[in-house]
PDB file of N, CA and C in Angstrom:
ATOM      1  N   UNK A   1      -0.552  20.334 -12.031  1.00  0.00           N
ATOM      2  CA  UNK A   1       0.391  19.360 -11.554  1.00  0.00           C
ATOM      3  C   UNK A   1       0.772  19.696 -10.113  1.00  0.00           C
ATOM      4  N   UNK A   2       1.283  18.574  -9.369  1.00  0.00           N
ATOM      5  CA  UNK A   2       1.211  18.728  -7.761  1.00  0.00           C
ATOM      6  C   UNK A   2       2.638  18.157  -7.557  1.00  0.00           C
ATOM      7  N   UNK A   3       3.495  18.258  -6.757  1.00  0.00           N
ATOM      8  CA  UNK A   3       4.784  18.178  -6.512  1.00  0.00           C
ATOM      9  C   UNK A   3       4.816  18.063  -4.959  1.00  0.00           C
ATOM     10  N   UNK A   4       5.347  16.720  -4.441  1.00  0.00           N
ATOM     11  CA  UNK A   4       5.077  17.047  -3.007  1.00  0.00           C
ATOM     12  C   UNK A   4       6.662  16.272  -3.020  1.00  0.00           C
ATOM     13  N   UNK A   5       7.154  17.383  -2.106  1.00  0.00           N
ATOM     14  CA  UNK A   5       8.733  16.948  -1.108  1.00  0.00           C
ATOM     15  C   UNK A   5       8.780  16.739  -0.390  1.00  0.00           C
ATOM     16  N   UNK A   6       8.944  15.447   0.145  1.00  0.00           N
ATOM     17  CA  UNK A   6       9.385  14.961   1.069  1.00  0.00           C
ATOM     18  C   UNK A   6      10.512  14.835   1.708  1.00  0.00           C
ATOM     19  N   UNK A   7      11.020  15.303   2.794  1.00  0.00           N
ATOM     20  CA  UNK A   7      12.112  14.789   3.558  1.00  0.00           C
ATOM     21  C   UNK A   7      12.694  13.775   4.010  1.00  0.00           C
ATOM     22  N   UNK A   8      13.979  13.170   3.900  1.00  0.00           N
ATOM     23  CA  UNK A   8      14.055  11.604   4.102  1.00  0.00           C
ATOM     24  C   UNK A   8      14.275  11.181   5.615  1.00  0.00           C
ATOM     25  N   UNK A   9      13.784  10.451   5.633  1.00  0.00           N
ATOM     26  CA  UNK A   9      13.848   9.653   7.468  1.00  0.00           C
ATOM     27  C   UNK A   9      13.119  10.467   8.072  1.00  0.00           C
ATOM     28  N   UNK A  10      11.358  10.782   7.549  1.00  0.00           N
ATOM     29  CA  UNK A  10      10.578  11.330   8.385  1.00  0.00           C
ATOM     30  C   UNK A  10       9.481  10.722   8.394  1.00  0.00           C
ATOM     31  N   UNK A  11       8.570  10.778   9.083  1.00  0.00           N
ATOM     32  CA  UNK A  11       7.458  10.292   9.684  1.00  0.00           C
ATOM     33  C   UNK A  11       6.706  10.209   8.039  1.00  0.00           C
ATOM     34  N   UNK A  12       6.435  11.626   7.610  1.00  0.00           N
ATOM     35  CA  UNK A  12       6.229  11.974   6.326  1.00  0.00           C
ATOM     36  C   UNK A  12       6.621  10.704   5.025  1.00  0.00           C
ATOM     37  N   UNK A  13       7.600  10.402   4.941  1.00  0.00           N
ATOM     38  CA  UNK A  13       8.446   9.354   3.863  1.00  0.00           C
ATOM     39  C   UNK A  13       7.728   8.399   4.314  1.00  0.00           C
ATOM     40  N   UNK A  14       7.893   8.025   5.703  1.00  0.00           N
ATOM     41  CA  UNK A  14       7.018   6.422   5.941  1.00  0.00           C
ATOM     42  C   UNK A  14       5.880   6.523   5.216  1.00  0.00           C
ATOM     43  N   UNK A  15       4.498   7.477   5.738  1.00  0.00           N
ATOM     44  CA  UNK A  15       3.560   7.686   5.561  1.00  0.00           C
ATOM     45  C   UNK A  15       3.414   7.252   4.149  1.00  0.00           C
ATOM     46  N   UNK A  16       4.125   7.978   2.888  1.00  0.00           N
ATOM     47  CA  UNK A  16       3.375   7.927   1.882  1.00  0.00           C
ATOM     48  C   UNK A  16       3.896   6.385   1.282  1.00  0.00           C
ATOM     49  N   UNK A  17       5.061   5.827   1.951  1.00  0.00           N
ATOM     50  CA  UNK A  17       5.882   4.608   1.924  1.00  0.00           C
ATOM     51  C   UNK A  17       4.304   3.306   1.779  1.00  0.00           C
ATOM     52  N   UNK A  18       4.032   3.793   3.104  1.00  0.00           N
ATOM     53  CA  UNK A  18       2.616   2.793   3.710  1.00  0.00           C
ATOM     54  C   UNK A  18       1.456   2.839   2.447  1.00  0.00           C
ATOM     55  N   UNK A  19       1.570   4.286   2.231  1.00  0.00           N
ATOM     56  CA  UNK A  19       0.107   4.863   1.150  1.00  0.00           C
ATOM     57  C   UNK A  19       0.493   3.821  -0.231  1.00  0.00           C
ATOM     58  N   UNK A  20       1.853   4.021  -0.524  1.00  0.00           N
ATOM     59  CA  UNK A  20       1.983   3.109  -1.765  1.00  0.00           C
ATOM     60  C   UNK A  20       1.872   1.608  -1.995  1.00  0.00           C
ATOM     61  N   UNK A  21       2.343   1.353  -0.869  1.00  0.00           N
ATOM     62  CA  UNK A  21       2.375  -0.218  -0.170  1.00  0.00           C
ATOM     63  C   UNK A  21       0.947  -0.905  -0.510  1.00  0.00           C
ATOM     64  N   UNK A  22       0.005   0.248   0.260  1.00  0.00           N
ATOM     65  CA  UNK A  22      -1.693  -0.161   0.371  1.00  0.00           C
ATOM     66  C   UNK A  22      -2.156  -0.145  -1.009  1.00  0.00           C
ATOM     67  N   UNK A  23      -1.777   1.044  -1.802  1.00  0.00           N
ATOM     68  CA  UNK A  23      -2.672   1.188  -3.066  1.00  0.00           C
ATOM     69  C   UNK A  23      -1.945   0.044  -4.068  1.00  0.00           C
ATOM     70  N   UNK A  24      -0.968  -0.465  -3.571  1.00  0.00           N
ATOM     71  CA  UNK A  24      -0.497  -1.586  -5.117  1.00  0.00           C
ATOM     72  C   UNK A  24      -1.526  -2.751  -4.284  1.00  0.00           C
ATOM     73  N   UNK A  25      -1.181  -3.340  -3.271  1.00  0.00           N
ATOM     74  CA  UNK A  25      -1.869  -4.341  -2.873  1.00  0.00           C
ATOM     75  C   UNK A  25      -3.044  -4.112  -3.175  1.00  0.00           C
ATOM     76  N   UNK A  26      -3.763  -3.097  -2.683  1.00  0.00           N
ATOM     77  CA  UNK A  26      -5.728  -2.682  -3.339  1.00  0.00           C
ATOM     78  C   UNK A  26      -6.143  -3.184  -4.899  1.00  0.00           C
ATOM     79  N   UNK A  27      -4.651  -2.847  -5.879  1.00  0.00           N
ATOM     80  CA  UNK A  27      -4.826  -2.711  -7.257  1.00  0.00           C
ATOM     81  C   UNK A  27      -4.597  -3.795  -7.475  1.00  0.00           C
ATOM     82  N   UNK A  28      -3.562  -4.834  -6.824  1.00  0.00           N
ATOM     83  CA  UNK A  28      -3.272  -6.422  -7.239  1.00  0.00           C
ATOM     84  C   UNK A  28      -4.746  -7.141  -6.784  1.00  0.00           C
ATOM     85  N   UNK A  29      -5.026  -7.066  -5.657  1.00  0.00           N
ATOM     86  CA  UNK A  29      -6.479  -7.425  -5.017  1.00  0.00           C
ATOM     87  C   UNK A  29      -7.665  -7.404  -6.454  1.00  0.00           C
ATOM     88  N   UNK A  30      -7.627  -6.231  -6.576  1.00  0.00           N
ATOM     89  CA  UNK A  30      -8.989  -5.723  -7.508  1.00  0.00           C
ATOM     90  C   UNK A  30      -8.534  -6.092  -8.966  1.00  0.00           C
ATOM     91  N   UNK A  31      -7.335  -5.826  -9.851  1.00  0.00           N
ATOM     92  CA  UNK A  31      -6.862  -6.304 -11.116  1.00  0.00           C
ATOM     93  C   UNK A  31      -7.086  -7.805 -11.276  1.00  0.00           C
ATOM     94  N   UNK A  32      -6.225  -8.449 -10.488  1.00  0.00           N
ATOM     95  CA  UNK A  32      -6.377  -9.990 -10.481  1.00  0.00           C
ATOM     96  C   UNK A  32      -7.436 -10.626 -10.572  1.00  0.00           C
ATOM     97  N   UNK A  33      -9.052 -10.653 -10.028  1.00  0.00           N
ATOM     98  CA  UNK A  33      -9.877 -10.932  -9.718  1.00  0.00           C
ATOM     99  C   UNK A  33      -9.553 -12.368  -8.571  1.00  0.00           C
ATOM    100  N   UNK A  34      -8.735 -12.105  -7.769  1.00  0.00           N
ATOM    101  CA  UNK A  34      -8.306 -13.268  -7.462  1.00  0.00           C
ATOM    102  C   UNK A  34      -8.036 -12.748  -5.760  1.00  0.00           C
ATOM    103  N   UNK A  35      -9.457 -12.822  -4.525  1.00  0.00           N
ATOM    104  CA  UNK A  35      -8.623 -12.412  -3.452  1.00  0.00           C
ATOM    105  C   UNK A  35      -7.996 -13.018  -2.467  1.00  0.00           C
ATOM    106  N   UNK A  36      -8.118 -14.343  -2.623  1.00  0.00           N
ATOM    107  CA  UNK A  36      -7.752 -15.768  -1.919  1.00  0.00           C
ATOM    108  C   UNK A  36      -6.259 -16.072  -2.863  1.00  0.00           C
ATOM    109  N   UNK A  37      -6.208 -15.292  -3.181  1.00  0.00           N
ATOM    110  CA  UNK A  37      -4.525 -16.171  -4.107  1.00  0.00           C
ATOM    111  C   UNK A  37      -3.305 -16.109  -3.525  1.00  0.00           C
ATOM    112  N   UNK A  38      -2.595 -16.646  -3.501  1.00  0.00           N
ATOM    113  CA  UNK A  38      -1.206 -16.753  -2.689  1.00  0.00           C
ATOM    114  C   UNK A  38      -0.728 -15.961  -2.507  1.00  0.00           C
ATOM    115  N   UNK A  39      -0.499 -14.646  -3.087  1.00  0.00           N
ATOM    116  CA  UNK A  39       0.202 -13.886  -2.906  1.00  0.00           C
ATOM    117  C   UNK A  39      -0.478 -12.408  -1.859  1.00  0.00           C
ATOM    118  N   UNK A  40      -1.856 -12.939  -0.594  1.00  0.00           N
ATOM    119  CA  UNK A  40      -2.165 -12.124  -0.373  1.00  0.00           C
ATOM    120  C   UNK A  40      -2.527 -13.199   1.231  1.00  0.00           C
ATOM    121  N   UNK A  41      -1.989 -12.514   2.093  1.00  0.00           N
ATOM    122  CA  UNK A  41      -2.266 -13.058   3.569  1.00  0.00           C
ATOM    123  C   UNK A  41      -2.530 -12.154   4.321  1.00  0.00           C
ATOM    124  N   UNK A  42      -2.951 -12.836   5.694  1.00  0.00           N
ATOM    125  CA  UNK A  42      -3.774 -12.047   6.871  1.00  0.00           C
ATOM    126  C   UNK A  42      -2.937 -10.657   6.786  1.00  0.00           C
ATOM    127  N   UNK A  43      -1.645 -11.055   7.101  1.00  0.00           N
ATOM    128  CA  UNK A  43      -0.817  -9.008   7.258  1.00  0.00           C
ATOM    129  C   UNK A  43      -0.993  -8.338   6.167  1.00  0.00           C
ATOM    130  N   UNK A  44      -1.117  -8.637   4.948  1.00  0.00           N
ATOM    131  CA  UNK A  44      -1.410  -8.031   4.271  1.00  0.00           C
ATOM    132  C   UNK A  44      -3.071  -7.415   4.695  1.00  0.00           C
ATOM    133  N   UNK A  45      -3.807  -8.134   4.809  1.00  0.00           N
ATOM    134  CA  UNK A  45      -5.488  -7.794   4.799  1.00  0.00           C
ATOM    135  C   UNK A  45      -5.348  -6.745   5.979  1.00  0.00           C
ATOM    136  N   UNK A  46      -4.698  -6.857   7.356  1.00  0.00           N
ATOM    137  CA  UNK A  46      -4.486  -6.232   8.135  1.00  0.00           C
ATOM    138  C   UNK A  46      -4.194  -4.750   7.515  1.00  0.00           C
ATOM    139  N   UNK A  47      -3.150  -4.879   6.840  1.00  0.00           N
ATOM    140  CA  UNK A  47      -2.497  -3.565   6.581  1.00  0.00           C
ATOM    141  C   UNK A  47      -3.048  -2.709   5.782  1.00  0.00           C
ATOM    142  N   UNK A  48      -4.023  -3.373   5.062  1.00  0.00           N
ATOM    143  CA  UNK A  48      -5.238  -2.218   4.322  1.00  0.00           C
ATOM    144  C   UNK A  48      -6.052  -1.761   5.165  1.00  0.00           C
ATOM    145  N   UNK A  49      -6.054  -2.117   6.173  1.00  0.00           N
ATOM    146  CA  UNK A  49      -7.175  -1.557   7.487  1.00  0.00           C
ATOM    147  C   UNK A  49      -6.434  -0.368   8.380  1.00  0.00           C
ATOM    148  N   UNK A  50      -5.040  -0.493   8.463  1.00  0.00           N
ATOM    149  CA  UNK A  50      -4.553  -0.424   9.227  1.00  0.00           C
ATOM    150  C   UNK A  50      -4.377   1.183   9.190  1.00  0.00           C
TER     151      UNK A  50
END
């Protein structure tokens, strides 16, 4: 098991903030079979690149 602490209001918190952000959108993308569906626009597509 892995335990990672983070400090709040750091570069760090964003980071994994972004990491979670990307991997639900990746998993709604890929679960749904659906990648044109409303609930997914250009900033979003951006932000998996990003």
């Amino acid at each position: 098991m892995v335990y990672r602490l983070i400090a709040k209001d750091t570069i760090e918190e964003k980071v994994m903030a972004l990491k979670a952000k990307k991997a639900k959108l990746f998993a709604s993308v890929m679960d749904d079979g659906n990648m044109f569906g409303t609930g997914l626009d250009a900033d979003d597509i951006r932000e998996l690149f990003s």
